[in-house]
PDB file of N, CA and C in Angstrom:
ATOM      1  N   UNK A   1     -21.024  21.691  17.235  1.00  0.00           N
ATOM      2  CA  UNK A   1     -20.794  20.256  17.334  1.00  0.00           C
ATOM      3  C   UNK A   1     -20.353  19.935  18.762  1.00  0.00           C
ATOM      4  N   UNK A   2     -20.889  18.629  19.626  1.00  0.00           N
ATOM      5  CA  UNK A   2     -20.452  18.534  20.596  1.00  0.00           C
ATOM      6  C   UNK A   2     -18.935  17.641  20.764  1.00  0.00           C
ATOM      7  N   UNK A   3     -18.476  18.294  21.802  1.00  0.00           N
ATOM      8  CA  UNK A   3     -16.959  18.023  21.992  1.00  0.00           C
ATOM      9  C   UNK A   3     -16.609  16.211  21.714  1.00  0.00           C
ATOM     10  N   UNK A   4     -17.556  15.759  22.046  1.00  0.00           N
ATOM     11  CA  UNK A   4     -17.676  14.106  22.135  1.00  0.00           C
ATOM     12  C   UNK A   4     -17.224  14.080  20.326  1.00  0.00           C
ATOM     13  N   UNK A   5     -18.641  14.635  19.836  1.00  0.00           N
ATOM     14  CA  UNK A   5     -18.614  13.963  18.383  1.00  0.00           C
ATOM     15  C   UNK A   5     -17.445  14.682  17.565  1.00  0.00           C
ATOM     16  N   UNK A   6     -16.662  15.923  17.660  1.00  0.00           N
ATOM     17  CA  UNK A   6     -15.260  16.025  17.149  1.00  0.00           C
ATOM     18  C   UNK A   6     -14.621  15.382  17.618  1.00  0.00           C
ATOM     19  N   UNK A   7     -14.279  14.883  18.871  1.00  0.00           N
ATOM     20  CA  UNK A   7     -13.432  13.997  18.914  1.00  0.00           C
ATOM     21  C   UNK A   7     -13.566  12.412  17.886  1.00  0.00           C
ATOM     22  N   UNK A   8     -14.597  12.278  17.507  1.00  0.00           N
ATOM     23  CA  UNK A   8     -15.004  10.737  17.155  1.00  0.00           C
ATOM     24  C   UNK A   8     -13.824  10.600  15.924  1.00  0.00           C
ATOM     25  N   UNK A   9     -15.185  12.013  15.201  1.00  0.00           N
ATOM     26  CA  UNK A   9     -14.740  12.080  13.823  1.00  0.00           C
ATOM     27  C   UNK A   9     -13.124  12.509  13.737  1.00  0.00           C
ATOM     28  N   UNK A  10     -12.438  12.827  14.746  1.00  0.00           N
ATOM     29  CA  UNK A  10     -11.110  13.285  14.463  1.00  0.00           C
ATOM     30  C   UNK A  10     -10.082  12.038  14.520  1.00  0.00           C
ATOM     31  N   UNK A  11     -10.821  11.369  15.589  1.00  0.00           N
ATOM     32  CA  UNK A  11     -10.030   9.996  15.575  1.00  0.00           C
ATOM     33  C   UNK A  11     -10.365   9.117  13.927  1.00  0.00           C
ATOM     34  N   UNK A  12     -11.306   9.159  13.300  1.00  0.00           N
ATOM     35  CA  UNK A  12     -11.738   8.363  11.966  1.00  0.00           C
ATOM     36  C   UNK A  12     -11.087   9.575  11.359  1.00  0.00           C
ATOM     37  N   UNK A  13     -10.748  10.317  11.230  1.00  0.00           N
ATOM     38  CA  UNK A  13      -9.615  11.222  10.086  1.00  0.00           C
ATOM     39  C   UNK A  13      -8.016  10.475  10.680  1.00  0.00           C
ATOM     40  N   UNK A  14      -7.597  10.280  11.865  1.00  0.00           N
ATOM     41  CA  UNK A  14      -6.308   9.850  12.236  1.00  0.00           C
ATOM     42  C   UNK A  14      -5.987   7.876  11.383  1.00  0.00           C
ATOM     43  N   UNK A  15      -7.185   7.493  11.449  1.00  0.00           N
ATOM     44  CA  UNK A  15      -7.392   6.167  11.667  1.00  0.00           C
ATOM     45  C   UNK A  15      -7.444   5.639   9.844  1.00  0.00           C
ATOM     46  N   UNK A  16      -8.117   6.865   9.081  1.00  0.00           N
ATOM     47  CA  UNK A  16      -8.039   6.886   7.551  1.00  0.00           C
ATOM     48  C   UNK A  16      -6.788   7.227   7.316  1.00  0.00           C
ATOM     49  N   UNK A  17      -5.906   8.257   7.703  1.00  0.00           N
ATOM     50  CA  UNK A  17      -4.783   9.008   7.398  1.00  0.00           C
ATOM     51  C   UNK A  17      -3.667   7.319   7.696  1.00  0.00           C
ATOM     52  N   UNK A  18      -3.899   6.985   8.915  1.00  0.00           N
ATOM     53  CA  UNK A  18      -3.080   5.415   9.113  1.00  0.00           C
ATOM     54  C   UNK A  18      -3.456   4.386   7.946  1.00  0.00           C
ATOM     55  N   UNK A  19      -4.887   3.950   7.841  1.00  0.00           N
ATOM     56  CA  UNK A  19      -5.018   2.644   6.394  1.00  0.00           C
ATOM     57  C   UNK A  19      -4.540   3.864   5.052  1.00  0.00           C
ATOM     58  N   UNK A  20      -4.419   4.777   5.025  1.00  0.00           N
ATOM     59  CA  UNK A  20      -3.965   5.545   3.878  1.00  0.00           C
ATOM     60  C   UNK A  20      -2.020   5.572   3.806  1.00  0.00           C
ATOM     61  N   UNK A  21      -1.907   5.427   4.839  1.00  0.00           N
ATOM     62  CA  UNK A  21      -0.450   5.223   4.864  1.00  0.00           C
ATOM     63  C   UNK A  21      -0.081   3.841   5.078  1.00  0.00           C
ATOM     64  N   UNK A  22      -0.553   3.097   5.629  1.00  0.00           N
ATOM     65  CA  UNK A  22      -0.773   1.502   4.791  1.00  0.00           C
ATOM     66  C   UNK A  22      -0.591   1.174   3.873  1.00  0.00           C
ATOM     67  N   UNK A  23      -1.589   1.264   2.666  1.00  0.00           N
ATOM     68  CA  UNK A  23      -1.332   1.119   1.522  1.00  0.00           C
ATOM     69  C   UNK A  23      -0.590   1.823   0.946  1.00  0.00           C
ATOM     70  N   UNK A  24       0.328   2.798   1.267  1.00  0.00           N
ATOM     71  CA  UNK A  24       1.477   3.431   0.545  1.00  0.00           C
ATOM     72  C   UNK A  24       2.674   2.899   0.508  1.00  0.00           C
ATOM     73  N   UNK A  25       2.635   1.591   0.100  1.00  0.00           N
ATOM     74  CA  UNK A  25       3.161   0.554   0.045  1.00  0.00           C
ATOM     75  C   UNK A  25       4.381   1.037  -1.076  1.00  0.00           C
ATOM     76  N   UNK A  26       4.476   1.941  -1.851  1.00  0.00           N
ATOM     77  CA  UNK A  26       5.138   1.873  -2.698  1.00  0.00           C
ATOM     78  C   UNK A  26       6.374   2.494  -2.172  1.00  0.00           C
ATOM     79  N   UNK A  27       6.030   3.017  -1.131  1.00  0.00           N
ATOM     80  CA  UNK A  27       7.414   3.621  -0.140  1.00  0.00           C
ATOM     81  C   UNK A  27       8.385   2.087   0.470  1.00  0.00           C
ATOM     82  N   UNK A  28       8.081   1.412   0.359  1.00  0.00           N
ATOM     83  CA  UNK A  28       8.191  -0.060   0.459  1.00  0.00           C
ATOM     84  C   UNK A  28       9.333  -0.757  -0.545  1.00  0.00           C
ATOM     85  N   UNK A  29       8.563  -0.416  -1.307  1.00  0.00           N
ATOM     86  CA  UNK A  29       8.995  -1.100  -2.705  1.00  0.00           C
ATOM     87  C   UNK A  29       9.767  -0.135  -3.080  1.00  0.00           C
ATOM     88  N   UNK A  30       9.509   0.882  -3.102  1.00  0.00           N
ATOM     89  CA  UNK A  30      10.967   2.037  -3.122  1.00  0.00           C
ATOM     90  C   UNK A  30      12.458   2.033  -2.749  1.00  0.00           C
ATOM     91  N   UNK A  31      11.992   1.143  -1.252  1.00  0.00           N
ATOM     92  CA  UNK A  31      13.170   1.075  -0.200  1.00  0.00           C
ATOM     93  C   UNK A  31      14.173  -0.309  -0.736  1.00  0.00           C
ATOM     94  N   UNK A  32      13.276  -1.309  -1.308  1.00  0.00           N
ATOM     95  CA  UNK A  32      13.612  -2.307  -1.922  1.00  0.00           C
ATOM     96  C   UNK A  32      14.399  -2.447  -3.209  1.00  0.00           C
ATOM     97  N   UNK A  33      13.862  -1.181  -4.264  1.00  0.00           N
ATOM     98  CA  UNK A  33      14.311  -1.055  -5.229  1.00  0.00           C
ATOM     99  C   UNK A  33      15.914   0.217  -5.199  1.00  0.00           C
ATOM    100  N   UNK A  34      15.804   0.774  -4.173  1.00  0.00           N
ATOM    101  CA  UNK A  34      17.132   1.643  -3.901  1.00  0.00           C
ATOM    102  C   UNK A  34      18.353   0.669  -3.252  1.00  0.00           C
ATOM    103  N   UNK A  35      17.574  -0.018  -2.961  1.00  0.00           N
ATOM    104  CA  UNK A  35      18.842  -1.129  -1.867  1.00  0.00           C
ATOM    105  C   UNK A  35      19.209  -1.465  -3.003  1.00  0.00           C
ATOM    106  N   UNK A  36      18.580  -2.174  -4.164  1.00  0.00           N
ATOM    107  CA  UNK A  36      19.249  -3.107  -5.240  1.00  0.00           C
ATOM    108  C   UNK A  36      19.977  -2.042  -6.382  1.00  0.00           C
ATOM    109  N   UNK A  37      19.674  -0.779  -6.480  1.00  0.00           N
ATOM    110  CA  UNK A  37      19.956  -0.038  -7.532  1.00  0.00           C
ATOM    111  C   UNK A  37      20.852   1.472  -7.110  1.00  0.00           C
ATOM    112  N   UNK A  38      20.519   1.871  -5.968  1.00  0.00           N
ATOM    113  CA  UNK A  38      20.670   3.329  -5.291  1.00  0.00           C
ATOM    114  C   UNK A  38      19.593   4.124  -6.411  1.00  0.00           C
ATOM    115  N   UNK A  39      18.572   3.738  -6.595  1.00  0.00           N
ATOM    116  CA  UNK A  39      18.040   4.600  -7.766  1.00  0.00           C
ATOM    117  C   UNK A  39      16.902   4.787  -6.917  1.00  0.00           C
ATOM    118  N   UNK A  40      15.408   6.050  -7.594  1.00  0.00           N
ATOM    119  CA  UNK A  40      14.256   6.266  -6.851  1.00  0.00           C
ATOM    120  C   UNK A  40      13.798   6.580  -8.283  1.00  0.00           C
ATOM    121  N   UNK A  41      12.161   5.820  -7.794  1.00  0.00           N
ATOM    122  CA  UNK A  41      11.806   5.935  -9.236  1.00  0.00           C
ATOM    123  C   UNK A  41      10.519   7.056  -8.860  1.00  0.00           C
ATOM    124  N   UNK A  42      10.223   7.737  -9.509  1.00  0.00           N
ATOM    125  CA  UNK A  42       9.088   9.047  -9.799  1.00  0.00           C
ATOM    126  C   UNK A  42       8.016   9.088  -9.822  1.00  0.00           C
ATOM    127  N   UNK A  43       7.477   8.074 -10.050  1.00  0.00           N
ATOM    128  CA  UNK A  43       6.068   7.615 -10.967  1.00  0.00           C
ATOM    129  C   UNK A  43       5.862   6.272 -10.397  1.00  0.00           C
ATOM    130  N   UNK A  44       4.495   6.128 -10.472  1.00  0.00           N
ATOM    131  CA  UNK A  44       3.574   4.715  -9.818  1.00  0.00           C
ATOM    132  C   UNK A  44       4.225   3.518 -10.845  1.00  0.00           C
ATOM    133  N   UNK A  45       4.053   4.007 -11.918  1.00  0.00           N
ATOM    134  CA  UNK A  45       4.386   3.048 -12.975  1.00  0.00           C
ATOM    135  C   UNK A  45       5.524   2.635 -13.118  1.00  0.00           C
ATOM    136  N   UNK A  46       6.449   3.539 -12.585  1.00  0.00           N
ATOM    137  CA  UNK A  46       7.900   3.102 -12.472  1.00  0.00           C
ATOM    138  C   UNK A  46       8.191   2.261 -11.892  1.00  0.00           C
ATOM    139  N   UNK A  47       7.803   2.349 -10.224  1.00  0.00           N
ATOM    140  CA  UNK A  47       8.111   1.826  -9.007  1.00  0.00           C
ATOM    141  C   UNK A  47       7.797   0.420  -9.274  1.00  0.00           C
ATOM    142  N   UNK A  48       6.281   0.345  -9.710  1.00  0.00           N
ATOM    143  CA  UNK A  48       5.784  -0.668  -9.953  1.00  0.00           C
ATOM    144  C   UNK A  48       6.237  -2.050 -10.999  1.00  0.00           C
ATOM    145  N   UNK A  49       6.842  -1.345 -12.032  1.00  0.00           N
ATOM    146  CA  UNK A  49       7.368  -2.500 -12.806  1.00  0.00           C
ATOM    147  C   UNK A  49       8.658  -2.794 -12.841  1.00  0.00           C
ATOM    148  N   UNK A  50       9.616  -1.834 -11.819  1.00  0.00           N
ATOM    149  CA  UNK A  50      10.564  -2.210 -11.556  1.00  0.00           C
ATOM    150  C   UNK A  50      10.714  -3.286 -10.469  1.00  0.00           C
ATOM    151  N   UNK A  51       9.584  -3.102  -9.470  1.00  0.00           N
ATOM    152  CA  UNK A  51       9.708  -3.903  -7.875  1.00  0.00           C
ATOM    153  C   UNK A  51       9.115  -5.363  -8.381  1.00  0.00           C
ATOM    154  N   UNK A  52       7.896  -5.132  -9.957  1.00  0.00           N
ATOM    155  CA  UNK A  52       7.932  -6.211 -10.804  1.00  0.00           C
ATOM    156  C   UNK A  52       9.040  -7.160 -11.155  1.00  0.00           C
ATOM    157  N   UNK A  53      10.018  -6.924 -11.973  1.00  0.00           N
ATOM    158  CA  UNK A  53      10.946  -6.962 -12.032  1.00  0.00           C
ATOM    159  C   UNK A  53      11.609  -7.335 -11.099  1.00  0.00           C
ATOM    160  N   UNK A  54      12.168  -6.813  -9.819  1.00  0.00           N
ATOM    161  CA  UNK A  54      13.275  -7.475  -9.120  1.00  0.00           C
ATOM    162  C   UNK A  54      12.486  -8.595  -8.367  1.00  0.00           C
ATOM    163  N   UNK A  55      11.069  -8.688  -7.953  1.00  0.00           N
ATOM    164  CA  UNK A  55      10.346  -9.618  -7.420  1.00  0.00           C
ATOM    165  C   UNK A  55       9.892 -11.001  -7.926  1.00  0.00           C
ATOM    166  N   UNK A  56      10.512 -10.481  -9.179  1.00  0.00           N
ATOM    167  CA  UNK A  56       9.836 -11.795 -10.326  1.00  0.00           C
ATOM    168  C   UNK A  56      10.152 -13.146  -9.541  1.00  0.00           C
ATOM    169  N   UNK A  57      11.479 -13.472  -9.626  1.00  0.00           N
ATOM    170  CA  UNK A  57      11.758 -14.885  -9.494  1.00  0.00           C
ATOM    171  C   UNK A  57      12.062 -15.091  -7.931  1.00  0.00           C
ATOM    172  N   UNK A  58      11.830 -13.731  -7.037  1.00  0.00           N
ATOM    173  CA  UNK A  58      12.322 -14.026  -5.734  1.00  0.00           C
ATOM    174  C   UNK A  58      11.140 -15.187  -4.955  1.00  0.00           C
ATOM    175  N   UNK A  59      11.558 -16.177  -4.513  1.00  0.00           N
ATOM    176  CA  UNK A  59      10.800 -17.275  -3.305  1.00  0.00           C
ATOM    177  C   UNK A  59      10.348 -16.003  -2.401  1.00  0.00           C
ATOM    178  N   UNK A  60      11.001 -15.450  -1.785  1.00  0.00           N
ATOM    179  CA  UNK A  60      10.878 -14.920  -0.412  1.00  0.00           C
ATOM    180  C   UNK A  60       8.897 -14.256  -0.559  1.00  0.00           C
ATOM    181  N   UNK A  61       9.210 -13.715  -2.018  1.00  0.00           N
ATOM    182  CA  UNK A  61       7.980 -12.243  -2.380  1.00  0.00           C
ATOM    183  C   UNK A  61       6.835 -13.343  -2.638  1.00  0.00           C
ATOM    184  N   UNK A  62       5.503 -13.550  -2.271  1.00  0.00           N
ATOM    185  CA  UNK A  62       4.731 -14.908  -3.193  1.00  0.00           C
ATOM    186  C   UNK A  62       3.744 -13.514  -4.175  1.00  0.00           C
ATOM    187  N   UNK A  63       3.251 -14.717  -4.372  1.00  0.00           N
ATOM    188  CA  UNK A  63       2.486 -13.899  -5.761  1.00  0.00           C
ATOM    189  C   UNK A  63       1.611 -12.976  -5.493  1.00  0.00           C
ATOM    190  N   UNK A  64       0.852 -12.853  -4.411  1.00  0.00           N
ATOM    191  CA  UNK A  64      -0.148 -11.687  -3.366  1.00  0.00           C
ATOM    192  C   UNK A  64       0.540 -10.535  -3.285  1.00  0.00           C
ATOM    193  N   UNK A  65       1.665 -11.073  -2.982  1.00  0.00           N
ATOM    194  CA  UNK A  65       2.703 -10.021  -2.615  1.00  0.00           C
ATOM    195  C   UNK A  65       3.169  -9.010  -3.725  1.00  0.00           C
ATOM    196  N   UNK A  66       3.356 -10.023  -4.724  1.00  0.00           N
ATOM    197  CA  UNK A  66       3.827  -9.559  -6.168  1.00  0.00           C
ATOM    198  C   UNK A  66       3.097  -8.125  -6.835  1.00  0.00           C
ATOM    199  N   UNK A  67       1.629  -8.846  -6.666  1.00  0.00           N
ATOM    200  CA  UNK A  67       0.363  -8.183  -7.144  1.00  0.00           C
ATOM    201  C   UNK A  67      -0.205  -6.911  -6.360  1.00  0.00           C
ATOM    202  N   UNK A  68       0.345  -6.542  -5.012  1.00  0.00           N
ATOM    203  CA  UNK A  68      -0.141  -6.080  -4.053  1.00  0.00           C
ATOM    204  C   UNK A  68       0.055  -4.473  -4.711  1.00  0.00           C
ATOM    205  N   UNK A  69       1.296  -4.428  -5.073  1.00  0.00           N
ATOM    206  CA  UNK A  69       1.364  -2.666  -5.827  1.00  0.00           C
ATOM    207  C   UNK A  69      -0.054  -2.361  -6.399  1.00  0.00           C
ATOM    208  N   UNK A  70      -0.306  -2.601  -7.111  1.00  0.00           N
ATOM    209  CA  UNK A  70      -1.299  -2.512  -8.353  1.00  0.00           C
ATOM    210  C   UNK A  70      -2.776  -2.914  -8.106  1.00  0.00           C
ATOM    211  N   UNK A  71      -2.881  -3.682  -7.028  1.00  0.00           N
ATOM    212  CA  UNK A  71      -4.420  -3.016  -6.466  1.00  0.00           C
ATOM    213  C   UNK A  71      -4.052  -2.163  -5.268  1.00  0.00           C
ATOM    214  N   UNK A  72      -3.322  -1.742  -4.765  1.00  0.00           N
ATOM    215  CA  UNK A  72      -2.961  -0.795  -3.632  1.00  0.00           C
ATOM    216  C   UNK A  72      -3.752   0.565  -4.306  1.00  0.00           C
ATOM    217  N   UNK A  73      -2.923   0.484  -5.504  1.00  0.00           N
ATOM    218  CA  UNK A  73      -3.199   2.139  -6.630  1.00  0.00           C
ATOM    219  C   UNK A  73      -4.517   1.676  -6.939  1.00  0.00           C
ATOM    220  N   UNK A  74      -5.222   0.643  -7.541  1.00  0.00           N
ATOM    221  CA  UNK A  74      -6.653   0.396  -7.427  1.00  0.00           C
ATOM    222  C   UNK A  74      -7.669   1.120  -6.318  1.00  0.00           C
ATOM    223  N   UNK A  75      -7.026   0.902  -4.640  1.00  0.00           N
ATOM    224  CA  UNK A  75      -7.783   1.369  -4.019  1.00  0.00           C
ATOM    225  C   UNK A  75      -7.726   2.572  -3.652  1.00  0.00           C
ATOM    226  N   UNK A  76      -6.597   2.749  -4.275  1.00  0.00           N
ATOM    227  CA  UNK A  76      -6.526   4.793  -3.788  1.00  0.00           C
ATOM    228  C   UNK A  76      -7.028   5.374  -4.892  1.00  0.00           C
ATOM    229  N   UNK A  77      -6.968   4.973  -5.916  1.00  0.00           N
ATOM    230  CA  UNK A  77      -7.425   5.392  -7.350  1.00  0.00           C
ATOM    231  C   UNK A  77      -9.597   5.611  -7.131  1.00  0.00           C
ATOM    232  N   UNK A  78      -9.816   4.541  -6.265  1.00  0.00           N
ATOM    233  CA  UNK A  78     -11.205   4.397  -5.776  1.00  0.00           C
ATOM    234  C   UNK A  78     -11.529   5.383  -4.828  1.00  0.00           C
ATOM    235  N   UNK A  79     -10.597   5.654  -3.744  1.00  0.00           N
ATOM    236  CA  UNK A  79     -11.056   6.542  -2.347  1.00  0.00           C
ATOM    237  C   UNK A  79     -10.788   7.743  -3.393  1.00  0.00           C
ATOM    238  N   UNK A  80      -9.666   8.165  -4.181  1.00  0.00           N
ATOM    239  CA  UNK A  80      -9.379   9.155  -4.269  1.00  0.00           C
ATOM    240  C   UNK A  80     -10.559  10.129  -5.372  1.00  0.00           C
ATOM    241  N   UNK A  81     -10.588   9.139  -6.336  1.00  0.00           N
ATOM    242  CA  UNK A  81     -11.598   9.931  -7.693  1.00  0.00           C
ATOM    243  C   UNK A  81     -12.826   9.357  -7.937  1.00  0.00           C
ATOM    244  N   UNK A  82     -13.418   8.569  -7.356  1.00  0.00           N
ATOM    245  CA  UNK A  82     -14.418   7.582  -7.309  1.00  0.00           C
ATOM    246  C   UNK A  82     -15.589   7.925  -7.243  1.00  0.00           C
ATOM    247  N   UNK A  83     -16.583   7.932  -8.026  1.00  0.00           N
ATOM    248  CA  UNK A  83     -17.895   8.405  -6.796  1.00  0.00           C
ATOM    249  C   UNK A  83     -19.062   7.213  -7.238  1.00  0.00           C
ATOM    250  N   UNK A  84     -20.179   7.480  -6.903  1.00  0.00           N
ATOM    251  CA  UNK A  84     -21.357   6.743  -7.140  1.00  0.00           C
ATOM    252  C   UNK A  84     -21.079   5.312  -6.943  1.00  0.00           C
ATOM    253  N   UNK A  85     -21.502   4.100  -7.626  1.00  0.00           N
ATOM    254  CA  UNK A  85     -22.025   2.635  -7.494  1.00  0.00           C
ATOM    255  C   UNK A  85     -20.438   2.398  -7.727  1.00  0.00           C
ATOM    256  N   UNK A  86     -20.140   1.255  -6.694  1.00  0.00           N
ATOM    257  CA  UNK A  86     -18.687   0.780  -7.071  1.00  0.00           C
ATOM    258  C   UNK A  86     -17.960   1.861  -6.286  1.00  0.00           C
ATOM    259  N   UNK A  87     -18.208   2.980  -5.926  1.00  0.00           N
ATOM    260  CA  UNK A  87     -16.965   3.922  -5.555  1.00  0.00           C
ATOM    261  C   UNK A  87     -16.473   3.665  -4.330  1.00  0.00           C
ATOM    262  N   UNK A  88     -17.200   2.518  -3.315  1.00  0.00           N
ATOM    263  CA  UNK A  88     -16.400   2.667  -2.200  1.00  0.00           C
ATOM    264  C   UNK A  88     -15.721   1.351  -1.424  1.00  0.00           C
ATOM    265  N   UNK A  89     -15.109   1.482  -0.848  1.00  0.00           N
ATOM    266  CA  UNK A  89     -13.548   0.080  -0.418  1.00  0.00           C
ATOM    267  C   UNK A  89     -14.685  -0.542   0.813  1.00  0.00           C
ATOM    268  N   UNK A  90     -15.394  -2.026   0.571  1.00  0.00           N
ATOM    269  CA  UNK A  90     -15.657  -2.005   1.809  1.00  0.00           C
ATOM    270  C   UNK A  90     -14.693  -2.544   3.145  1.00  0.00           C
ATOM    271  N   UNK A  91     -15.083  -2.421   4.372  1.00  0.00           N
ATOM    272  CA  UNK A  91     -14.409  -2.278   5.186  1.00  0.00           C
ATOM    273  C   UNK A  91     -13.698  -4.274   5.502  1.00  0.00           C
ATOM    274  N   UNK A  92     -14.558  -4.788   4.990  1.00  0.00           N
ATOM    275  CA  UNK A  92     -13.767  -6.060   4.800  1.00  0.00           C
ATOM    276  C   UNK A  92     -12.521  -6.020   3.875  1.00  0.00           C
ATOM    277  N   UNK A  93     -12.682  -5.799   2.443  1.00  0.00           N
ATOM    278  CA  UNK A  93     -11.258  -5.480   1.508  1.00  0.00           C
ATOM    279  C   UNK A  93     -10.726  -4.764   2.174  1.00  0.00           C
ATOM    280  N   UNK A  94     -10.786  -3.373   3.054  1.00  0.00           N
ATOM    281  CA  UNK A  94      -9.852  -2.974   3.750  1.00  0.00           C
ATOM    282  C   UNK A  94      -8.710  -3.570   4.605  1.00  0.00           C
ATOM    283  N   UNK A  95      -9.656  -4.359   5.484  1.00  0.00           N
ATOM    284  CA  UNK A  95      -9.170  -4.953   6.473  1.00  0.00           C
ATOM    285  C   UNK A  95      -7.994  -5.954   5.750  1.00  0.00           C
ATOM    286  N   UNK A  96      -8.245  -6.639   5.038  1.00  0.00           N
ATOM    287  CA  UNK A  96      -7.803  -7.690   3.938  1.00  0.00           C
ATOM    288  C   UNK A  96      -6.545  -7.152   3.978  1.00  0.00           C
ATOM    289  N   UNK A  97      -6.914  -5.470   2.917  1.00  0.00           N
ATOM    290  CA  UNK A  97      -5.662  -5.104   2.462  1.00  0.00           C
ATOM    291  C   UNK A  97      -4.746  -4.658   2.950  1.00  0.00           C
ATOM    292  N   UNK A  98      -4.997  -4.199   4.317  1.00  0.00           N
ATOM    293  CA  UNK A  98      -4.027  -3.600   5.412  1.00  0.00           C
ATOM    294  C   UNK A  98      -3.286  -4.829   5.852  1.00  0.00           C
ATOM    295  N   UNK A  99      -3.767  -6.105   5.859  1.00  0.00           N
ATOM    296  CA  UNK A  99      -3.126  -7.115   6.675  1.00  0.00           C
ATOM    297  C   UNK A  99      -2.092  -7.801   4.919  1.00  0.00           C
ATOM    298  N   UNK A 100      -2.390  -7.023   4.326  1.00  0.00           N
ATOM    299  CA  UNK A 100      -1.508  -7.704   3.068  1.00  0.00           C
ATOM    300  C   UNK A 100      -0.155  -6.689   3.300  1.00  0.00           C
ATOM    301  N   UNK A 101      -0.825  -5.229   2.994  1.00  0.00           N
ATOM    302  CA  UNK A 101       0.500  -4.662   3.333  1.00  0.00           C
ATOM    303  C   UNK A 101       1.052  -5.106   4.445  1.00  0.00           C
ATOM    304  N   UNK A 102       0.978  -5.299   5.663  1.00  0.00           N
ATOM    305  CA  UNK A 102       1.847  -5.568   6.585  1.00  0.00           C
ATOM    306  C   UNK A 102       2.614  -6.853   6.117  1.00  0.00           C
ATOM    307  N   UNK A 103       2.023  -7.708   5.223  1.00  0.00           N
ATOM    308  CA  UNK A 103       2.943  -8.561   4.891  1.00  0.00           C
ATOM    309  C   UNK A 103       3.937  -8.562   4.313  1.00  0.00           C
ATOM    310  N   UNK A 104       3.827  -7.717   2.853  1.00  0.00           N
ATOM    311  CA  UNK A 104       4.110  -6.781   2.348  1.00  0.00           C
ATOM    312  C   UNK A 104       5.373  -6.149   3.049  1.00  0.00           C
ATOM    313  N   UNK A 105       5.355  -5.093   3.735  1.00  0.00           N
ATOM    314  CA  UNK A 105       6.465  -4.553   4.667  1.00  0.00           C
ATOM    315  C   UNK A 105       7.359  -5.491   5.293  1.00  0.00           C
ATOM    316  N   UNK A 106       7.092  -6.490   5.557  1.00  0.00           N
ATOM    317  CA  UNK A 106       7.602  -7.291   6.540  1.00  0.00           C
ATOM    318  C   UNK A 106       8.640  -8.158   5.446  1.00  0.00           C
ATOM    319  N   UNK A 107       7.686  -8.663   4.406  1.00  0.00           N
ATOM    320  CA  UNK A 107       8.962  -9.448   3.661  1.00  0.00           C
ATOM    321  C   UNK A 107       9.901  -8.780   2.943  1.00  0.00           C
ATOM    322  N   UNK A 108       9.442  -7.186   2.506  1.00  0.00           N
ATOM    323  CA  UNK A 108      10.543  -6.143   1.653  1.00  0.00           C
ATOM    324  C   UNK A 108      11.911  -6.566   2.998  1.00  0.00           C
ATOM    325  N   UNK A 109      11.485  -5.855   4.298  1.00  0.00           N
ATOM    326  CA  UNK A 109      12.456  -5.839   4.912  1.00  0.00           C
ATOM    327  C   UNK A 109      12.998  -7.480   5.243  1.00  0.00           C
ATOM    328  N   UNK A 110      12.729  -8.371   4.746  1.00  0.00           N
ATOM    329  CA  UNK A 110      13.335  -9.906   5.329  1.00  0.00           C
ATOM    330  C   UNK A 110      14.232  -9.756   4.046  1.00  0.00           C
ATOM    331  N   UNK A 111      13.834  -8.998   2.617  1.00  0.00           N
ATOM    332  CA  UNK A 111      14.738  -9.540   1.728  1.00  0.00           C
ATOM    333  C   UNK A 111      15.851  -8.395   1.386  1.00  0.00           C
ATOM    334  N   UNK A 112      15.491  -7.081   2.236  1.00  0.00           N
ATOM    335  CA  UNK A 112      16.759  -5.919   1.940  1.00  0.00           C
ATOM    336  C   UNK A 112      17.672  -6.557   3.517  1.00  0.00           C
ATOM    337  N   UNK A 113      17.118  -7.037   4.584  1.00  0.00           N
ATOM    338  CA  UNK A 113      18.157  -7.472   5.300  1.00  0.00           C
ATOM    339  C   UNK A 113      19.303  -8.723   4.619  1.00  0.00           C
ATOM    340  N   UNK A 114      18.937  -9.286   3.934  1.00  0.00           N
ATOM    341  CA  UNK A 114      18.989 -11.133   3.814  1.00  0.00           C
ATOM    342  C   UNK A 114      20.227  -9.929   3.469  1.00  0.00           C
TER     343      UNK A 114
END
């Protein structure tokens, strides 16, 4: 392989490994749910209906936000076990979803500072 094209592909392994840690949003909601509890929850399902739960009635979280756990695991659930018709994230929903998590991140931390 020429030196050019490992480099390409090594940068698109760095650049997946980053939107893959993006949507690991639940490290997020983790941080959110330990501030309010000192607790860590184990499981997707945990995290998820607990950060449910404390997000319910908050103004700060809107409803995108709310929902964002649960297609996050949608799209890793897709990259991860997925194959054939339907199996792949296109790069628009990506884009989408990376700019949700950052929203995402941004308001966990506006409401563990408040």
């Amino acid at each position: 392989m020429k030196r050019q094209s490992a480099d390409f592909l090594e940068k698109a392994r760095v650049l997946l490994e980053n939107a893959t840690t993006m949507l690991s949003v639940d490290l997020t909601a983790q941080a959110l749910i330990f501030e309010s509890h000192d607790r860590v929850f184990k499981t997707h399902t945990g995290v998820q209906s607990e950060f449910a739960r404390l997000a319910k009635d908050d103004p700060r979280i809107d409803s995108e936000l709310r929902a964002f756990l649960g297609l996050t695991y949608q799209l890793k659930a897709i990259a991860d076990y997925e194959t054939g018709p339907g199996s792949k994230v296109s790069a628009e929903h990506a884009i989408r979803a990376i700019d949700t998590a950052r929203r995402f991140v941004a308001a966990i931390e506006q409401v563990i500072a408040a």
